[in-house]
N, C-alpha and C. Protein backbone atom coordinates (compact mmCIF):
# COMPACT_ATOMS: atom_id res chain seq x y z
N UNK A 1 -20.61 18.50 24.37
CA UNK A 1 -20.70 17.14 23.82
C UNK A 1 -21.23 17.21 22.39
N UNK A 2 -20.28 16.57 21.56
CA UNK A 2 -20.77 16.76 19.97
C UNK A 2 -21.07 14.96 19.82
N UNK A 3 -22.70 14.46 19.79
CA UNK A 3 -23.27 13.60 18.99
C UNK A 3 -23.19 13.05 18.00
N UNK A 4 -22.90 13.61 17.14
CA UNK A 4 -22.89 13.56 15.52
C UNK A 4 -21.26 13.35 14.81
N UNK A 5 -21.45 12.86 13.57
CA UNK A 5 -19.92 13.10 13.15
C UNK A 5 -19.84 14.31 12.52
N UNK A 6 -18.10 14.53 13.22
CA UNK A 6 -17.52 15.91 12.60
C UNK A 6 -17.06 15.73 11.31
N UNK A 7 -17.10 16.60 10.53
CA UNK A 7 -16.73 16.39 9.23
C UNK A 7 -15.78 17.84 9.06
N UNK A 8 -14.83 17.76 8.32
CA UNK A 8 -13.82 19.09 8.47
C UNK A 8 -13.10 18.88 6.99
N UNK A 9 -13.78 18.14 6.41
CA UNK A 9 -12.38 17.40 5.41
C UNK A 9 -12.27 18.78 4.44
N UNK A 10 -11.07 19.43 4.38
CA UNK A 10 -10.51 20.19 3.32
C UNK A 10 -10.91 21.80 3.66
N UNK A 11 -11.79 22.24 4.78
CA UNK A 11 -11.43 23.41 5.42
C UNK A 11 -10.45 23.84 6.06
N UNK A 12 -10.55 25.05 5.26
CA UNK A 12 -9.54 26.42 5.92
C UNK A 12 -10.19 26.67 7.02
N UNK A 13 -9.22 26.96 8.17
CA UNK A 13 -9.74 27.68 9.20
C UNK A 13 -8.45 29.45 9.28
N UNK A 14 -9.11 30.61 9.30
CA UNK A 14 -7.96 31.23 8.87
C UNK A 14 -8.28 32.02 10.60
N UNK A 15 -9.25 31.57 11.47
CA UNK A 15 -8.69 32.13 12.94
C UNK A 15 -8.58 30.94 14.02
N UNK A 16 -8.15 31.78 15.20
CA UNK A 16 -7.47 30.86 16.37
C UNK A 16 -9.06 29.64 16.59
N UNK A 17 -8.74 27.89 16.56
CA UNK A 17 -9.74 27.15 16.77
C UNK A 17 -8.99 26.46 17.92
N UNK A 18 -10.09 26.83 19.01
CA UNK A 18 -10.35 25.82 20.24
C UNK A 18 -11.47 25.03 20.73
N UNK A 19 -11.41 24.08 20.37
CA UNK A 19 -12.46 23.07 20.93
C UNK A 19 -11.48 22.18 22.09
N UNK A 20 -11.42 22.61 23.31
CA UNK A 20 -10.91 22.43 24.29
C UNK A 20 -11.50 21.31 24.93
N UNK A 21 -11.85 20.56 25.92
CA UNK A 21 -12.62 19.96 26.93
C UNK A 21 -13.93 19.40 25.91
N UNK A 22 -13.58 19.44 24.96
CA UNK A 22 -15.32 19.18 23.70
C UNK A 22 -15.12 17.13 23.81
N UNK A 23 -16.40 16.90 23.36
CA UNK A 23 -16.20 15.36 23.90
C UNK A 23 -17.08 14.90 22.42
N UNK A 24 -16.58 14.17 22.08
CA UNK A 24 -17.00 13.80 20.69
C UNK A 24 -17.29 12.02 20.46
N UNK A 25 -18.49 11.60 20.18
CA UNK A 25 -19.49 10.40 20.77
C UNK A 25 -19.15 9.85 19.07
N UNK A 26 -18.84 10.49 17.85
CA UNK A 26 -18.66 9.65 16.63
C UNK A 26 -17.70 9.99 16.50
N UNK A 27 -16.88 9.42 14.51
CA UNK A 27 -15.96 10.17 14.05
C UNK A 27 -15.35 11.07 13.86
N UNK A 28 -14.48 12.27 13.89
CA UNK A 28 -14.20 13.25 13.66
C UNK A 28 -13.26 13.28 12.22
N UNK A 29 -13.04 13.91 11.09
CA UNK A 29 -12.73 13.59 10.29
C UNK A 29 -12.01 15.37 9.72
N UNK A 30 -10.67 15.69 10.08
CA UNK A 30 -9.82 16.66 9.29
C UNK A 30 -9.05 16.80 8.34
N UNK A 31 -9.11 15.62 7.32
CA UNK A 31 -7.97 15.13 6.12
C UNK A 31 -7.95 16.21 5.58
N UNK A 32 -7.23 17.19 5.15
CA UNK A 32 -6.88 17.89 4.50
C UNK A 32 -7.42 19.25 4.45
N UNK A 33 -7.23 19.68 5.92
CA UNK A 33 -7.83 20.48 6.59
C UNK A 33 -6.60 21.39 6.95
N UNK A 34 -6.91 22.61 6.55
CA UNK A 34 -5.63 23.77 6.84
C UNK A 34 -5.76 24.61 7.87
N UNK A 35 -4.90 24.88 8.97
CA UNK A 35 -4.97 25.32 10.58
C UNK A 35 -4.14 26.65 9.79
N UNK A 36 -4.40 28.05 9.76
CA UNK A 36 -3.59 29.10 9.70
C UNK A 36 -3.09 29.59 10.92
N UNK A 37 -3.83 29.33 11.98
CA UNK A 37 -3.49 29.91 13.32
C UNK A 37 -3.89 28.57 14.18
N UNK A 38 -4.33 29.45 15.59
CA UNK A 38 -3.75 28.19 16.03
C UNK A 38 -4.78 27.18 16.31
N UNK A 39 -4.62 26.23 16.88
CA UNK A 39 -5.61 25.16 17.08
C UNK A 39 -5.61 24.22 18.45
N UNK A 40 -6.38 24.63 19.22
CA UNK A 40 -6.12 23.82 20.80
C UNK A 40 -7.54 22.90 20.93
N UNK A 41 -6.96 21.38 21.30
CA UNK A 41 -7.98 20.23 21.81
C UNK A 41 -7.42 19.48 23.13
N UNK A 42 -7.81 20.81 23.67
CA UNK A 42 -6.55 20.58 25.02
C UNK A 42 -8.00 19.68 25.93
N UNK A 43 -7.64 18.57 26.64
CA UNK A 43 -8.54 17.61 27.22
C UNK A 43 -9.67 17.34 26.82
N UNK A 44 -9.60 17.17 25.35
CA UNK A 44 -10.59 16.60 24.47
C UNK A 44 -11.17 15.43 24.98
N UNK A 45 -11.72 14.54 24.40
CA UNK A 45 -12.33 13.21 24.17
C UNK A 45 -12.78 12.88 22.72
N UNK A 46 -12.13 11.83 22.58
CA UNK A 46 -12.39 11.31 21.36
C UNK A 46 -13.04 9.85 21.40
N UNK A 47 -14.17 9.72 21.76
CA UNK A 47 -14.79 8.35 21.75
C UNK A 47 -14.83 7.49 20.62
N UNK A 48 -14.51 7.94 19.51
CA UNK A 48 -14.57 7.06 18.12
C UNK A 48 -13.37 7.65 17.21
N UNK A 49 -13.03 7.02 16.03
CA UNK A 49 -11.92 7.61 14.91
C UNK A 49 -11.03 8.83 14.92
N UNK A 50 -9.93 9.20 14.87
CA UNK A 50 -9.80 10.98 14.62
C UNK A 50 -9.16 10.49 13.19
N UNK A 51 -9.23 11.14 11.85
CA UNK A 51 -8.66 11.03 10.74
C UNK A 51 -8.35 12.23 10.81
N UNK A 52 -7.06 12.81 10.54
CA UNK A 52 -6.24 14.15 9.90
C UNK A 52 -5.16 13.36 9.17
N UNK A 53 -5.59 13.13 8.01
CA UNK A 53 -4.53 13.06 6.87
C UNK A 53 -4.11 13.91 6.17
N UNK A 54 -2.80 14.44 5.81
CA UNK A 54 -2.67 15.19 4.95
C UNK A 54 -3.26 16.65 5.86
N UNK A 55 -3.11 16.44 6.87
CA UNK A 55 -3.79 17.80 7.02
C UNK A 55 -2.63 18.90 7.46
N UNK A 56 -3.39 20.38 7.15
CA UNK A 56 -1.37 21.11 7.78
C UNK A 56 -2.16 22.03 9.28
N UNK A 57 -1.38 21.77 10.01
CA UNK A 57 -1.82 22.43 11.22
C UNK A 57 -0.99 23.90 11.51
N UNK A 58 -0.83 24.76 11.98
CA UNK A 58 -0.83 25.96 12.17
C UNK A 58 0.64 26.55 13.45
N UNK A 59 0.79 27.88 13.67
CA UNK A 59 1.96 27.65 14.91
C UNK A 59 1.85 26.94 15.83
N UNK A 60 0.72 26.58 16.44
CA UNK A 60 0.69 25.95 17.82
C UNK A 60 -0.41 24.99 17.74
N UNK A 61 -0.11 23.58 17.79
CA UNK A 61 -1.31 22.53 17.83
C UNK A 61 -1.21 21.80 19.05
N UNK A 62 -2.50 21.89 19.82
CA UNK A 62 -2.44 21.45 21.18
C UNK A 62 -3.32 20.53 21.58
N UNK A 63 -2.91 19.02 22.32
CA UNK A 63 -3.88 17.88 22.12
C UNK A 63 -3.75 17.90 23.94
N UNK A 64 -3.32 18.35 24.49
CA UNK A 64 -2.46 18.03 26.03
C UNK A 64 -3.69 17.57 26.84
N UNK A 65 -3.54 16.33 27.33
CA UNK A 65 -4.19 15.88 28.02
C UNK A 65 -5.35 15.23 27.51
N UNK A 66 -5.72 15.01 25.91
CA UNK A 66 -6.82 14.29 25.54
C UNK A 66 -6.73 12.96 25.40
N UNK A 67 -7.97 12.01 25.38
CA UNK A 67 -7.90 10.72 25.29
C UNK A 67 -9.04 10.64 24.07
N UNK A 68 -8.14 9.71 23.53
CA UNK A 68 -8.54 9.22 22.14
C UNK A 68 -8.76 7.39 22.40
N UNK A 69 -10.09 7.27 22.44
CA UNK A 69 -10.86 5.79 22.60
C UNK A 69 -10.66 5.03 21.39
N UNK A 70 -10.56 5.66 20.00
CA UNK A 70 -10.95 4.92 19.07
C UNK A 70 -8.93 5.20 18.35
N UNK A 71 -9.41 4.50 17.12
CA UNK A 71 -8.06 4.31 16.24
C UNK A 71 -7.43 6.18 15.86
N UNK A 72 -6.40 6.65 15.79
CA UNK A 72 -6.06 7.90 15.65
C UNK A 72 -4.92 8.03 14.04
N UNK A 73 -5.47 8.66 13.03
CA UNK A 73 -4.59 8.69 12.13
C UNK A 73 -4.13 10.39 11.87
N UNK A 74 -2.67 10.84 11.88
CA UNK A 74 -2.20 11.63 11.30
C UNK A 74 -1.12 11.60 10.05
N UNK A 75 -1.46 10.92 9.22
CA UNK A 75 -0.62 10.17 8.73
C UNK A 75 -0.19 11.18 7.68
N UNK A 76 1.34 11.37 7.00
CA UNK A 76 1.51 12.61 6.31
C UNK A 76 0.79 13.83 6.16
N UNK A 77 0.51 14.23 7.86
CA UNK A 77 0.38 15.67 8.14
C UNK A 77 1.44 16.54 8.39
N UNK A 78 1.35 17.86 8.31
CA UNK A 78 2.36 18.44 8.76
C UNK A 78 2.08 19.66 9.55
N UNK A 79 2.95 19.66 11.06
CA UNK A 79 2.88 20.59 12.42
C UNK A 79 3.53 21.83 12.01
N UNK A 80 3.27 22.73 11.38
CA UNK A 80 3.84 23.86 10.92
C UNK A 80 4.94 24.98 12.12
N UNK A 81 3.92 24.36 13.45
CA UNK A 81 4.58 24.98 14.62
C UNK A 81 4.54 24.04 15.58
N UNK A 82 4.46 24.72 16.77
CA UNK A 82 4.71 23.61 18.27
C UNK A 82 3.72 22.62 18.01
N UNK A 83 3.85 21.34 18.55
CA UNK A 83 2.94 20.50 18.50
C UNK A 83 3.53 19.98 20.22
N UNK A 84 1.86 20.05 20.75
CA UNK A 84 1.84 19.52 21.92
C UNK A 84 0.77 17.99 22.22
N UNK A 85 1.25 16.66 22.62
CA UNK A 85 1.02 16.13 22.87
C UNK A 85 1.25 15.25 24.13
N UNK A 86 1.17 16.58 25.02
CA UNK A 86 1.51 16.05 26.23
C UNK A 86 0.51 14.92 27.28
N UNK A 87 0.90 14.51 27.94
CA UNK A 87 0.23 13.31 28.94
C UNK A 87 -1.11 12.45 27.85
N UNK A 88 -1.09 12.57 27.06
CA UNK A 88 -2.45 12.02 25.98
C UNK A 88 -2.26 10.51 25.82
N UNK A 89 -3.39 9.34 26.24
CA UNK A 89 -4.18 8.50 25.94
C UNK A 89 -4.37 7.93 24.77
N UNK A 90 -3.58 7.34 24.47
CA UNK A 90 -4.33 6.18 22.92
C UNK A 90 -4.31 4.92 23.11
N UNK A 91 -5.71 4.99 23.16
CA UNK A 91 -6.12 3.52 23.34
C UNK A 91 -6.27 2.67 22.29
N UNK A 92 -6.26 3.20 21.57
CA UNK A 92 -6.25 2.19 20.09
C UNK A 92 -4.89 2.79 19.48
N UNK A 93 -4.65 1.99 18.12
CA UNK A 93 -3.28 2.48 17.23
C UNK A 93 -3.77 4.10 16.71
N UNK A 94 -2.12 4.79 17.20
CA UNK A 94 -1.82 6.15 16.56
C UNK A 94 -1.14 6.06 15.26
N UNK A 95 -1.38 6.36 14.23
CA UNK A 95 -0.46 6.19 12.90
C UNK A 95 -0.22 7.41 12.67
N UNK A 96 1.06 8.29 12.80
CA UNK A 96 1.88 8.93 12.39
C UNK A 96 3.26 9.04 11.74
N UNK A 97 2.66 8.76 10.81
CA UNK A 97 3.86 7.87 9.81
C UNK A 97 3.91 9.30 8.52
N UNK A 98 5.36 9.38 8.50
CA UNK A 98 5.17 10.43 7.40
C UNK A 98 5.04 11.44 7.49
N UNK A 99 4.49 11.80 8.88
CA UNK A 99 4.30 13.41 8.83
C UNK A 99 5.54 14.21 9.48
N UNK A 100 5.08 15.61 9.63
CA UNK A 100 6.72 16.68 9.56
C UNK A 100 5.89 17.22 10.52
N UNK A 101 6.98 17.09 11.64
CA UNK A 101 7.60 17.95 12.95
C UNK A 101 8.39 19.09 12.35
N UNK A 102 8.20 20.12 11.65
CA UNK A 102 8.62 21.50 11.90
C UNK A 102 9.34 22.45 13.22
N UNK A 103 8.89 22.85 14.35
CA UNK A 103 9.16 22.86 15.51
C UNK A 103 8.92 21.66 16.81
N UNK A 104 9.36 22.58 17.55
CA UNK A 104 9.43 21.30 19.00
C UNK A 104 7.76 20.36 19.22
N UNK A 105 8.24 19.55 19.29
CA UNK A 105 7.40 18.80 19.65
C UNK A 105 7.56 17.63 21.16
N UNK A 106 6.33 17.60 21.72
CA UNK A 106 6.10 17.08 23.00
C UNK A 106 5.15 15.64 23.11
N UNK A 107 5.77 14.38 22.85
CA UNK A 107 5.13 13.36 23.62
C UNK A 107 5.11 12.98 25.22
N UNK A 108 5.54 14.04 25.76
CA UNK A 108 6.39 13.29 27.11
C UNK A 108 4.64 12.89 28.41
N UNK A 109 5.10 11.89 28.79
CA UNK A 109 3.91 11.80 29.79
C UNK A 109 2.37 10.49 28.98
N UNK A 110 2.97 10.70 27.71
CA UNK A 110 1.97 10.21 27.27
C UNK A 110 1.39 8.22 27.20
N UNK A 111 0.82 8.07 26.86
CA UNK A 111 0.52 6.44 26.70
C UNK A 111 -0.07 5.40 25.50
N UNK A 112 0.94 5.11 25.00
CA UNK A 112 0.10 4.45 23.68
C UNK A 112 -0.03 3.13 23.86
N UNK A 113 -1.41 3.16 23.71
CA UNK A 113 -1.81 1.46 24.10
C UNK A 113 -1.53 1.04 23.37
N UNK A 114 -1.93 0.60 21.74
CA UNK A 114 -1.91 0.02 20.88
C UNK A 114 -1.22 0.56 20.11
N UNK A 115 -0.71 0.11 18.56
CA UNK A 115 0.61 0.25 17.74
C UNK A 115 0.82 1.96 17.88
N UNK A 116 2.23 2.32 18.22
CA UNK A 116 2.53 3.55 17.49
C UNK A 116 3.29 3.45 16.76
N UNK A 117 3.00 4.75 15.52
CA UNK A 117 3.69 4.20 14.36
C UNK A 117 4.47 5.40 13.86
N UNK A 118 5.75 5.77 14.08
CA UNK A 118 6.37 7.69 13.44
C UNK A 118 7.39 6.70 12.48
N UNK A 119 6.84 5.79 11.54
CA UNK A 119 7.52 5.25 10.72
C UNK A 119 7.79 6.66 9.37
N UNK A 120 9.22 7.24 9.29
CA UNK A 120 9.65 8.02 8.30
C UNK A 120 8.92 9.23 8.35
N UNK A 121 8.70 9.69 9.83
CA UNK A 121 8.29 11.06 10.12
C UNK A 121 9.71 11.77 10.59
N UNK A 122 9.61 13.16 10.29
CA UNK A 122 10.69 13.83 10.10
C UNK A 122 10.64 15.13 11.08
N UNK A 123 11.59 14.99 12.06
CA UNK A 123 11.10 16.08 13.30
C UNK A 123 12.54 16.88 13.05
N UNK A 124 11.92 18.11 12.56
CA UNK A 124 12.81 19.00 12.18
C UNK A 124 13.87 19.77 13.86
N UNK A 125 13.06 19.99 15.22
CA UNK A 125 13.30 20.21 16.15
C UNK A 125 13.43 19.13 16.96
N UNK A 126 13.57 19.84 18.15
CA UNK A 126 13.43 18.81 19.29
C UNK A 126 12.27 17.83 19.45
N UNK A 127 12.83 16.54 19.46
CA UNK A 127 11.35 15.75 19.84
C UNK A 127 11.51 14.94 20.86
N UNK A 128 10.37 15.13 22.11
CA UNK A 128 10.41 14.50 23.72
C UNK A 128 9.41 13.76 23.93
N UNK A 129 9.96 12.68 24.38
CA UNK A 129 9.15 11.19 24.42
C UNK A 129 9.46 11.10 26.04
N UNK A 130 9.71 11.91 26.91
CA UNK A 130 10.27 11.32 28.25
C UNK A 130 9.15 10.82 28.89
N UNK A 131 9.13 9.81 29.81
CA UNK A 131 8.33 9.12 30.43
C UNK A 131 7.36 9.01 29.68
N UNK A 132 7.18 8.50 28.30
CA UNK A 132 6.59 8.00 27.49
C UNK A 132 6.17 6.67 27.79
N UNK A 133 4.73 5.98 27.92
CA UNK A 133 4.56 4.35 27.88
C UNK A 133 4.11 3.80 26.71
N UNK A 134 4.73 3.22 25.88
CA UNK A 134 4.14 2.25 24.77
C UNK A 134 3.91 0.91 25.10
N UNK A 135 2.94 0.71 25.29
CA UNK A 135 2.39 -0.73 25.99
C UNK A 135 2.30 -1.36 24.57
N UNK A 136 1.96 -1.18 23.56
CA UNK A 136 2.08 -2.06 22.02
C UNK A 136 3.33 -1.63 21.62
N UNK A 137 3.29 -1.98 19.78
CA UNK A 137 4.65 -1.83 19.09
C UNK A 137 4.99 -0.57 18.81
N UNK A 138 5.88 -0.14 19.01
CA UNK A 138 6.47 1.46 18.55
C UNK A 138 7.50 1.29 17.62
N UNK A 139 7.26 1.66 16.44
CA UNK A 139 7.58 1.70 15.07
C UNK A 139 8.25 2.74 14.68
N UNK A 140 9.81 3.69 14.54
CA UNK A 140 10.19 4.66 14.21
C UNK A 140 11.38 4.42 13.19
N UNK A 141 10.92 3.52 12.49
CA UNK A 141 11.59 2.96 11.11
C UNK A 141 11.98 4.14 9.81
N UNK A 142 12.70 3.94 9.93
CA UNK A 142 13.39 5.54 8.74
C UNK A 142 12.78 7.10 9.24
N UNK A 143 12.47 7.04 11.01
CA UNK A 143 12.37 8.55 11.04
C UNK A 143 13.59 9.35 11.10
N UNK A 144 13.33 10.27 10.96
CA UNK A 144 14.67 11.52 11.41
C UNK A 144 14.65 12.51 11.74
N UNK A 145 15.51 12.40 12.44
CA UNK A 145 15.28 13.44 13.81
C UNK A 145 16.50 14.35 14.14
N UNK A 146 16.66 15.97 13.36
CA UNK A 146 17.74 16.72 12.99
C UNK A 146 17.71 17.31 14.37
N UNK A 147 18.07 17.50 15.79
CA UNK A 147 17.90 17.93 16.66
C UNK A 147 17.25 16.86 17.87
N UNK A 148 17.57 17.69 18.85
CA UNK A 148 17.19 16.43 20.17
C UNK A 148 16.53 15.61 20.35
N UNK A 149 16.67 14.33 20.88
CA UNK A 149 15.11 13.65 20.23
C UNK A 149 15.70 12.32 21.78
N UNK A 150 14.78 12.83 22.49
CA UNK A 150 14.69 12.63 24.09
C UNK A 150 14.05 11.43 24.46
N UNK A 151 14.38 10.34 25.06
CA UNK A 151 13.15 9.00 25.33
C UNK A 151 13.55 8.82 26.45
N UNK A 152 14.04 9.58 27.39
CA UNK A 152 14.45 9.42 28.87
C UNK A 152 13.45 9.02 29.61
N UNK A 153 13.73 7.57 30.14
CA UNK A 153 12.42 7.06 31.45
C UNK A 153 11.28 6.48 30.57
N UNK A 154 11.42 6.66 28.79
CA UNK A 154 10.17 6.21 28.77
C UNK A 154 10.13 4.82 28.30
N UNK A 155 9.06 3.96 28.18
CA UNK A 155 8.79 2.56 28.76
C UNK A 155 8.21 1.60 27.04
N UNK A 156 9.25 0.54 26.68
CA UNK A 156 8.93 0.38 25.29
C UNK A 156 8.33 -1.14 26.07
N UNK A 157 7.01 -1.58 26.71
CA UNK A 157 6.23 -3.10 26.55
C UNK A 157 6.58 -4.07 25.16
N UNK A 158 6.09 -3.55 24.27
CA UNK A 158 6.21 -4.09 22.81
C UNK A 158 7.24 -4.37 21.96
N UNK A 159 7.16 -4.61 20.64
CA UNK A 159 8.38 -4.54 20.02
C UNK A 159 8.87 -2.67 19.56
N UNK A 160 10.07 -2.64 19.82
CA UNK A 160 10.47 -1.40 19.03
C UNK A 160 11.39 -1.62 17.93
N UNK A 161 11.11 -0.55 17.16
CA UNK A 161 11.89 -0.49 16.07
C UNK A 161 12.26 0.57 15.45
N UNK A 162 13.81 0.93 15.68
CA UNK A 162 14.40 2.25 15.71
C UNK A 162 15.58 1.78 14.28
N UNK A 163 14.93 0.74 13.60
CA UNK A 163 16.09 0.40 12.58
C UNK A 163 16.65 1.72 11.18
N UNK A 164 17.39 2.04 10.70
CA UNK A 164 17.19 3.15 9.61
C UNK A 164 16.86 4.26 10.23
N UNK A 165 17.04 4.77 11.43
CA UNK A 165 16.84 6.01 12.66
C UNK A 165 18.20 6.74 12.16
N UNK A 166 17.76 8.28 11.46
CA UNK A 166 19.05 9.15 11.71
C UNK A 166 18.84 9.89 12.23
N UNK A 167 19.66 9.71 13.40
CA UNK A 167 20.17 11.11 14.74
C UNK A 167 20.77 11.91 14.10
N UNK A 168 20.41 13.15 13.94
CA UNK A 168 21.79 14.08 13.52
C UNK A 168 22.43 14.24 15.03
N UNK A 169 21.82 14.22 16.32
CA UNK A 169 22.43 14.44 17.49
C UNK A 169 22.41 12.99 17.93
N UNK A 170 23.45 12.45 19.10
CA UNK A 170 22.64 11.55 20.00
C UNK A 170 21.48 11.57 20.57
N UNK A 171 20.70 10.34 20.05
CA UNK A 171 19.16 10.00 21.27
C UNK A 171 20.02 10.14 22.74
N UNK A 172 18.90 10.37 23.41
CA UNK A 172 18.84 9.98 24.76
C UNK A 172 17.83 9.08 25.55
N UNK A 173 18.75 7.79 25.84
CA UNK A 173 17.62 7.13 26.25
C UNK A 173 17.58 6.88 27.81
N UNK A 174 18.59 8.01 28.23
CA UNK A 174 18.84 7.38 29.70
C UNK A 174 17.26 6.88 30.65
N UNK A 175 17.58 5.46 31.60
CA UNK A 175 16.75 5.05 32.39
C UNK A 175 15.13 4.51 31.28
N UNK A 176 15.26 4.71 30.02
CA UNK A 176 14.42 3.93 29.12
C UNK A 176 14.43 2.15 29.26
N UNK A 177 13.20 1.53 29.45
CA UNK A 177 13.40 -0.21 29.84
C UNK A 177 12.34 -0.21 28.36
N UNK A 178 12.79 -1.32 28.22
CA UNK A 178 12.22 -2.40 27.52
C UNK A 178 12.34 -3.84 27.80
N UNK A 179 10.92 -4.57 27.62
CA UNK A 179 10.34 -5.42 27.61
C UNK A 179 11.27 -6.51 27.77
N UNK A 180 11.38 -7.36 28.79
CA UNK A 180 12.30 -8.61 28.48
C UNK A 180 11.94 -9.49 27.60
N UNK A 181 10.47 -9.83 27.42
CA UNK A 181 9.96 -10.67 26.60
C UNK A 181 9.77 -9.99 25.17
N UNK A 182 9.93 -8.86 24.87
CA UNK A 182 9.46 -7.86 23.41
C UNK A 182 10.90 -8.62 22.67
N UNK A 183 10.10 -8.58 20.99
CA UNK A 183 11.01 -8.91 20.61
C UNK A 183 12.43 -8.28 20.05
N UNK A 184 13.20 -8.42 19.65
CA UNK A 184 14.99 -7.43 19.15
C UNK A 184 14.12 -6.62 18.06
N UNK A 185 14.34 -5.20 17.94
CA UNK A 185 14.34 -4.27 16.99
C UNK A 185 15.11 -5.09 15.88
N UNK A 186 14.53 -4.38 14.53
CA UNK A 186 14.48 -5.42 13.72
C UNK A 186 16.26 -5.04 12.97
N UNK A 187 16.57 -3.36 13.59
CA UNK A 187 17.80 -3.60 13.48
C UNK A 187 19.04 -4.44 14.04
N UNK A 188 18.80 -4.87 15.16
CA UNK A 188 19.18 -5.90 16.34
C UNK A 188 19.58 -7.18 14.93
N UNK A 189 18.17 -7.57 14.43
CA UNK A 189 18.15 -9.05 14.14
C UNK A 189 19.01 -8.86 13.22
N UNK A 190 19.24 -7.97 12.40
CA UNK A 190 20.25 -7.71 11.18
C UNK A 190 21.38 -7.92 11.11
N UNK A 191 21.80 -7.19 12.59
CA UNK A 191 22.93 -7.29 13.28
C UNK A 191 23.76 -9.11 13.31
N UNK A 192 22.85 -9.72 14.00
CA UNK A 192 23.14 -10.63 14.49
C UNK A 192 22.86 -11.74 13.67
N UNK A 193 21.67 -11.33 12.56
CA UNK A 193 22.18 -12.30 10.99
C UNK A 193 23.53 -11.86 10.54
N UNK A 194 24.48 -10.91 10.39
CA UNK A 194 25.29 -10.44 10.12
C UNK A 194 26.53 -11.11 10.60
N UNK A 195 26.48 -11.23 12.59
CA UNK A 195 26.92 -11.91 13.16
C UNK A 195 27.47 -13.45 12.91
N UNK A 196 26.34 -14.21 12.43
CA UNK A 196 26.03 -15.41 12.39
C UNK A 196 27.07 -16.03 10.68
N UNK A 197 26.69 -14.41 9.90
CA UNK A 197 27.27 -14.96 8.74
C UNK A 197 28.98 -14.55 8.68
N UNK A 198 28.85 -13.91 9.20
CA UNK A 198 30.57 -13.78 9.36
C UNK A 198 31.57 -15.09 10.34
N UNK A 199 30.84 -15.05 11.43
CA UNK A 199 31.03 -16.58 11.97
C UNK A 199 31.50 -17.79 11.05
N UNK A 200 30.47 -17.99 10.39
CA UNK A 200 30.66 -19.05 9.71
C UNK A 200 31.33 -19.05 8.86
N UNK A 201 31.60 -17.70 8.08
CA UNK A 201 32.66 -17.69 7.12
C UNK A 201 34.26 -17.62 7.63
N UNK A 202 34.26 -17.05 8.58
CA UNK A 202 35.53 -17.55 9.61
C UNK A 202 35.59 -18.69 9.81
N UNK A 203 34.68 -19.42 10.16
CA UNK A 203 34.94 -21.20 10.65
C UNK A 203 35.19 -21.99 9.09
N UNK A 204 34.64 -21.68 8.15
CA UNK A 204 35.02 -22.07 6.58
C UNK A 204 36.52 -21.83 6.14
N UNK A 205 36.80 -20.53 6.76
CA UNK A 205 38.14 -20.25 5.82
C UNK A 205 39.32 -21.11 6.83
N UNK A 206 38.94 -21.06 8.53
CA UNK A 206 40.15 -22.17 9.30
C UNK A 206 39.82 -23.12 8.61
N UNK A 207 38.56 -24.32 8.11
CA UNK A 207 38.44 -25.42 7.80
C UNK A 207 39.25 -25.54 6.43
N UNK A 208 39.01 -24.62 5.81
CA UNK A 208 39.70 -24.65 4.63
C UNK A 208 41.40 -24.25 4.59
N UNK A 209 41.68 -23.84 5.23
CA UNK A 209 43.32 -23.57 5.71
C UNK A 209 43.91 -24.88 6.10
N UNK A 210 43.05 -25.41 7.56
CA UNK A 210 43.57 -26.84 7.87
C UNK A 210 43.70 -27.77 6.95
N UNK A 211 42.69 -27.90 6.15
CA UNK A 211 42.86 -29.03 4.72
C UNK A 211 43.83 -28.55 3.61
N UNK A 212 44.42 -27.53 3.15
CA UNK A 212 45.43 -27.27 2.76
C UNK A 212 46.43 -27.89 3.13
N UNK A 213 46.76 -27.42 4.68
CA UNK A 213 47.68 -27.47 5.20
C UNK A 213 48.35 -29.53 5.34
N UNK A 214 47.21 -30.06 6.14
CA UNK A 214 46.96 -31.40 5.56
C UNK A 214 47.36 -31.85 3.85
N UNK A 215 47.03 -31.48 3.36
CA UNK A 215 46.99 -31.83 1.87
C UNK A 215 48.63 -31.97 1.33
N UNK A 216 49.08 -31.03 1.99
CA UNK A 216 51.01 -30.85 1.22
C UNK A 216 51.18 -32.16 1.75
């Protein structure tokens, strides 16, 4: 049990770091913190903040099974190798926006209470969301995803938004539900402003044909 806040901002770590099962009662703070090898927080606890901005993590980064109580930012970090985030807990908003998936990466199992955000994160490998629950908004607005990128079974509560999404492969979303009440991805609404204006310009050009036609 670590009491105190962690502070990490802008260390090298150049051997294997495991703080495994470690339970952390304040902030923890890694912005710009360099992983050379590897790094496991395999059934952590995070009772308050995690900040890793900008930070670069190492071949193998492992969160599997931790719960994070407080707000979680990785925001333009980058997973140099595997990144595991299997069955993991966020109870507050995850912001991973921006950062680079290098190798495979693993959400599957996991639960995001509050906003997730892989707005214009870039997953160079495979990325698995299966039986994923997002009980808030899940945000994957201009990510891209060059290789498999899996959401089978998993569960969108909130609004999603997959607008500006390039598959280089097909998603898979087989047996994925969303929300009856969540609102249309905001590519949806585009769509169907799109819809609405072509409509009407069809109903303009018969109205305007018939009055021609009238007119001789």
């Amino acid at each position: 049990v670590v009491k105190g806040a962690v502070t990490f901002s802008g260390t090298r770590f150049e051997e294997v770091v495991d703080l495994s099962r470690a339970v952390f009662m304040q902030p923890m703070t890694l912005s710009g913190a360099v992983f050379l090898r590897e790094s496991y927080f395999v059934q952590g606890r995070f009772l308050r903040d995690l900040f890793a901005e900008k930070t670069a993590f190492g071949p193998h980064t492992r969160f599997h099974r931790s719960v994070f109580q407080g707000p979680v930012t990785f925001q333009q970090s980058g997973f140099n190798g595997l990144a595991e985030f299997l069955e993991v807990v966020f109870e507050k908003d995850a912001n991973l926006s921006r950062t680079y998936f290098k190798l495979g990466t693993g959400f599957s199992g996991s639960r995001f209470q509050g906003l997730a955000d892989f707005s214009e994160a870039l997953f160079d490998r495979e990325a698995f969301f299966t039986f994923t629950r997002f009980d808030g908004d899940a945000y994957f607005r201009r990510a891209t995803f060059r290789s498999t990128a899996d959401f089978s079974d998993a569960s969108f509560k909130g609004r999603d938004d997959f607008s500006k999404v390039f598959f280089e492969k097909g998603p898979q979303f087989t047996g994925a539900t969303r929300s009856a009440t969540a609102p249309a991805p905001l590519g949806l609404e585009n769509q169907r402003i799109q819809y609405a204006i072509t409509l009407s310009l069809l109903v303009f050009s018969v109205l305007l044909i018939v009055y021609l036609i009238r007119s001789r």
